[in-house]
PDB file of N, CA and C in Angstrom:
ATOM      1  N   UNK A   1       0.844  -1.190   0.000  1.00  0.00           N
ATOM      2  CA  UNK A   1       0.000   0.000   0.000  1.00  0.00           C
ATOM      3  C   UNK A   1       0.885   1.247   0.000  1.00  0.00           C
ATOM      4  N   UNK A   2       0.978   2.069  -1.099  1.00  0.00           N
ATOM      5  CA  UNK A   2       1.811   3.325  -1.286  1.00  0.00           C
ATOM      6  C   UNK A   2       0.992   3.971  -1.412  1.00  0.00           C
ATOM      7  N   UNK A   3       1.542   5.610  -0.426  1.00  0.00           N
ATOM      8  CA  UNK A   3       0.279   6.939  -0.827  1.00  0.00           C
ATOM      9  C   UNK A   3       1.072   7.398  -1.104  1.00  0.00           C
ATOM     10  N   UNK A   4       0.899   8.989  -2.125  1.00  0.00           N
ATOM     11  CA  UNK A   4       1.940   9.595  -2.604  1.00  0.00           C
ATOM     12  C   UNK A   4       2.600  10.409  -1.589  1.00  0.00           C
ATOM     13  N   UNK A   5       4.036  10.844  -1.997  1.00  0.00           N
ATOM     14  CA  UNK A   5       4.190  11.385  -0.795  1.00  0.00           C
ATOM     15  C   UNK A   5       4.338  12.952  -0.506  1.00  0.00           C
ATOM     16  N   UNK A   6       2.857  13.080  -1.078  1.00  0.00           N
ATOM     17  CA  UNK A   6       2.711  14.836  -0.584  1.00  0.00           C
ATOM     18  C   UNK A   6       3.437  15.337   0.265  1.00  0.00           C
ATOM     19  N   UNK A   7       2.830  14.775   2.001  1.00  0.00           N
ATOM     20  CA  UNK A   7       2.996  15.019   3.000  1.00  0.00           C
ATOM     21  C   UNK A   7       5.168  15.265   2.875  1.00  0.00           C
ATOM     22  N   UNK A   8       5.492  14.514   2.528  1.00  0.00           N
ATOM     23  CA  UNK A   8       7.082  14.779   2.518  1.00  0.00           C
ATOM     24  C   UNK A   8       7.850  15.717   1.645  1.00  0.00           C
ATOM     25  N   UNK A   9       7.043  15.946   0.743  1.00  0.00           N
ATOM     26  CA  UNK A   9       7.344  17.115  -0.154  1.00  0.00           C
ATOM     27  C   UNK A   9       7.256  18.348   0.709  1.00  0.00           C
ATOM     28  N   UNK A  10       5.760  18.525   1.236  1.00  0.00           N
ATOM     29  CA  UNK A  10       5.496  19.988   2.051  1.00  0.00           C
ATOM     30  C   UNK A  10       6.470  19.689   3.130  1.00  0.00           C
ATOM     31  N   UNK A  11       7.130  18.918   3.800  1.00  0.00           N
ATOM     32  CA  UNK A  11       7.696  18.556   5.063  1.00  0.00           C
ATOM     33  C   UNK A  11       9.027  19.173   4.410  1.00  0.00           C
ATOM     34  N   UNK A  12       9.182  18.578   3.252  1.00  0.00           N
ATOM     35  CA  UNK A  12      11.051  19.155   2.713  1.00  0.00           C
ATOM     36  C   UNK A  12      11.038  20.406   2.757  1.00  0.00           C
ATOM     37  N   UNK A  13      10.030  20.947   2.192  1.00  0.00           N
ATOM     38  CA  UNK A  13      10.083  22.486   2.175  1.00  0.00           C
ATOM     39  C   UNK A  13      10.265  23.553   2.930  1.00  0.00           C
ATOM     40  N   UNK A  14       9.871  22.426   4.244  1.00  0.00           N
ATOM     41  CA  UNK A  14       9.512  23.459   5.736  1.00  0.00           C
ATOM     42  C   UNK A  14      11.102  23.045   5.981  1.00  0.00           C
ATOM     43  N   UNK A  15      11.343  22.055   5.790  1.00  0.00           N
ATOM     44  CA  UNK A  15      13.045  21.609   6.243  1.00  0.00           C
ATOM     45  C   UNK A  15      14.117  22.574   5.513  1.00  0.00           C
ATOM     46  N   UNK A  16      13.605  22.952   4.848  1.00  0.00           N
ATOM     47  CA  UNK A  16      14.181  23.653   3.555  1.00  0.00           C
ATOM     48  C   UNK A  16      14.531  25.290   4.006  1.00  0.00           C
ATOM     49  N   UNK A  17      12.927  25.631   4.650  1.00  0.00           N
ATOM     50  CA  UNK A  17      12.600  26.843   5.177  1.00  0.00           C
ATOM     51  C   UNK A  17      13.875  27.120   6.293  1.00  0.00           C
ATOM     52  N   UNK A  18      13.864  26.077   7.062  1.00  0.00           N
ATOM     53  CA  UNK A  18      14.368  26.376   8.376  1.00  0.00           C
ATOM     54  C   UNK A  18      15.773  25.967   8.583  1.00  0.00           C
ATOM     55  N   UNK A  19      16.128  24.891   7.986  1.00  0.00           N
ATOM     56  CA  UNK A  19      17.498  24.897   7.761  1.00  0.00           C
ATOM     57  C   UNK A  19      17.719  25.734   6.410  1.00  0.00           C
ATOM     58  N   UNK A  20      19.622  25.797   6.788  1.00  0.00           N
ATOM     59  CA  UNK A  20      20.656  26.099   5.208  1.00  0.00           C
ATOM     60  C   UNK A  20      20.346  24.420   4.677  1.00  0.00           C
ATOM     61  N   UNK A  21      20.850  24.932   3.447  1.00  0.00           N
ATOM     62  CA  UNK A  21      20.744  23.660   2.227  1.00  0.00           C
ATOM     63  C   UNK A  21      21.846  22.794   2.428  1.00  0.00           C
ATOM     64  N   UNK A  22      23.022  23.045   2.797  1.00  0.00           N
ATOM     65  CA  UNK A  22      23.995  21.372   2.946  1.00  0.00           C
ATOM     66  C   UNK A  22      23.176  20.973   4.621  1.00  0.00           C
ATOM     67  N   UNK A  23      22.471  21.523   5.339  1.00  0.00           N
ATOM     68  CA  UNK A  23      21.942  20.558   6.529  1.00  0.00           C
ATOM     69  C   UNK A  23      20.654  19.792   6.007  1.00  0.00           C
ATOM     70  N   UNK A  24      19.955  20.675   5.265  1.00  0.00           N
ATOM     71  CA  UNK A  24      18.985  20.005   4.758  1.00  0.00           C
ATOM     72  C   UNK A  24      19.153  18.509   3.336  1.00  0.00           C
ATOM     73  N   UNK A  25      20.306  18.778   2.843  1.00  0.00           N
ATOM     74  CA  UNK A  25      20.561  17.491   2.203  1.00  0.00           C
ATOM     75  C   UNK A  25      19.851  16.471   2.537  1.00  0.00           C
ATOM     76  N   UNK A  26      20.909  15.867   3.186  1.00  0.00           N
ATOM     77  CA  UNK A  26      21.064  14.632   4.268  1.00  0.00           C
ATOM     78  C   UNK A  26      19.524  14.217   4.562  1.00  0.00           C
ATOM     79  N   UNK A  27      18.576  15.145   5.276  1.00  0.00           N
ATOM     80  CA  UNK A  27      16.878  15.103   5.291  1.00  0.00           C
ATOM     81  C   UNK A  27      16.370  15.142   4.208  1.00  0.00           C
ATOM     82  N   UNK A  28      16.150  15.583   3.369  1.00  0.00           N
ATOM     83  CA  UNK A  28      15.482  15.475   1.674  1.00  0.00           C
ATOM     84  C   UNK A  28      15.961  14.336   1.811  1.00  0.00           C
ATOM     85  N   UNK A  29      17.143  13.831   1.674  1.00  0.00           N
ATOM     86  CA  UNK A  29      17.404  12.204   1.029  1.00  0.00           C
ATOM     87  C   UNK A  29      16.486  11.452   1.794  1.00  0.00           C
ATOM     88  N   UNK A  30      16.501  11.604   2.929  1.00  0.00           N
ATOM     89  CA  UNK A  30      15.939  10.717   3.724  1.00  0.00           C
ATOM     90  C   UNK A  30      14.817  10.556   3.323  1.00  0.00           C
ATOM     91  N   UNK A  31      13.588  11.409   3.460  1.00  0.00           N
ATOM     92  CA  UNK A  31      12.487  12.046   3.442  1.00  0.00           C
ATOM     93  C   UNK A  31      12.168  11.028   2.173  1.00  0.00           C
ATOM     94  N   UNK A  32      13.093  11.254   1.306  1.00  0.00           N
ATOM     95  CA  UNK A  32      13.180  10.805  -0.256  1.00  0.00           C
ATOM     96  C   UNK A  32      12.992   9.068  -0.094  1.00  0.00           C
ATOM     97  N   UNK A  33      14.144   8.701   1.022  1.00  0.00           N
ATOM     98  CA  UNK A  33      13.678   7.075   1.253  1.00  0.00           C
ATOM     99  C   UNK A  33      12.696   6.685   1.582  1.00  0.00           C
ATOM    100  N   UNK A  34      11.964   7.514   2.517  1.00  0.00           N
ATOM    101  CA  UNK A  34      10.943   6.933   3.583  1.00  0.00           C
ATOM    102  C   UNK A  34      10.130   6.742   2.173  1.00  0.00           C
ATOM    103  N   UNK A  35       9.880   7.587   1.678  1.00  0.00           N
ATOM    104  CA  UNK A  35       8.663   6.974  -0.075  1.00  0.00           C
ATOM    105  C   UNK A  35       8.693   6.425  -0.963  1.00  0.00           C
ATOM    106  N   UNK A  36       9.812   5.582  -0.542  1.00  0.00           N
ATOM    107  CA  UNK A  36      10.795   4.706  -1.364  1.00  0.00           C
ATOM    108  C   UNK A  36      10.906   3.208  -0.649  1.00  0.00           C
ATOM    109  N   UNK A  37      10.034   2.403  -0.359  1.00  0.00           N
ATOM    110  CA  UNK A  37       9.954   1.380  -0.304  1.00  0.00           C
ATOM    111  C   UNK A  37      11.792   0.385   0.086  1.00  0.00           C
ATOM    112  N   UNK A  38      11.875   0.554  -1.349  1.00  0.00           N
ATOM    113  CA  UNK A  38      13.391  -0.342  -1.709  1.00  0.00           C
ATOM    114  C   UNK A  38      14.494   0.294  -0.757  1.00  0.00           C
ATOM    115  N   UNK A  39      13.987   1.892  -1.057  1.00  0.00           N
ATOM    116  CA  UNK A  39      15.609   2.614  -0.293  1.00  0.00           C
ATOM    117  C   UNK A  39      15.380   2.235   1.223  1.00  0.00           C
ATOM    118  N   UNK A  40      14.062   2.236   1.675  1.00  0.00           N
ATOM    119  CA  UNK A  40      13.687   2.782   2.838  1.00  0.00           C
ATOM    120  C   UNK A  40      14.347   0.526   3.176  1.00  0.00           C
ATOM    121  N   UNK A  41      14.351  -0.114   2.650  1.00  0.00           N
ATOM    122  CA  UNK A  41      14.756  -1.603   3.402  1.00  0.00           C
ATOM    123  C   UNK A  41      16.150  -1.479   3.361  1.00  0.00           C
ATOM    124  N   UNK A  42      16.925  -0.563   2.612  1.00  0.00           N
ATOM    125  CA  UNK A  42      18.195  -1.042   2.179  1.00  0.00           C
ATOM    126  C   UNK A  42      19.126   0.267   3.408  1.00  0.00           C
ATOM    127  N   UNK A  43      18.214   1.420   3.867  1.00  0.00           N
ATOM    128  CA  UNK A  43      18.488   2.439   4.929  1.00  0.00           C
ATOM    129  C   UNK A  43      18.524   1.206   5.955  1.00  0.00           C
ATOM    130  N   UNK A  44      17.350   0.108   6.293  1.00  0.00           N
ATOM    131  CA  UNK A  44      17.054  -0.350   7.626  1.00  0.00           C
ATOM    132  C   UNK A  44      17.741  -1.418   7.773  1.00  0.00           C
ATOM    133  N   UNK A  45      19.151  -1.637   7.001  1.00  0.00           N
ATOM    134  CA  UNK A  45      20.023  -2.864   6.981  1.00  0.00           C
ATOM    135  C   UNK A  45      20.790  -2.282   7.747  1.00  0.00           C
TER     136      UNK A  45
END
């Protein structure tokens, strides 16, 4: 069951807002796994 991942898009943005951009990297990627199935098993190894 996949929903799209709105919710992490508006979430990057606010991450985006509030951090500088090399802190916010690292979170976008993440953010990027969690809606990512494959990345998100291969993060939890």
């Amino acid at each position: 069951m996949s929903t799209p991942p709105l919710l992490l898009h508006s979430g990057d943005s606010l991450v985006r807002a509030a951090l500088d951009e090399t802190a916010c990297v690292p979170l976008a990627q993440m953010f990027k796994a969690l809606g990512d199935p494959a990345r998100l098993r291969l993060l939890s190894l």
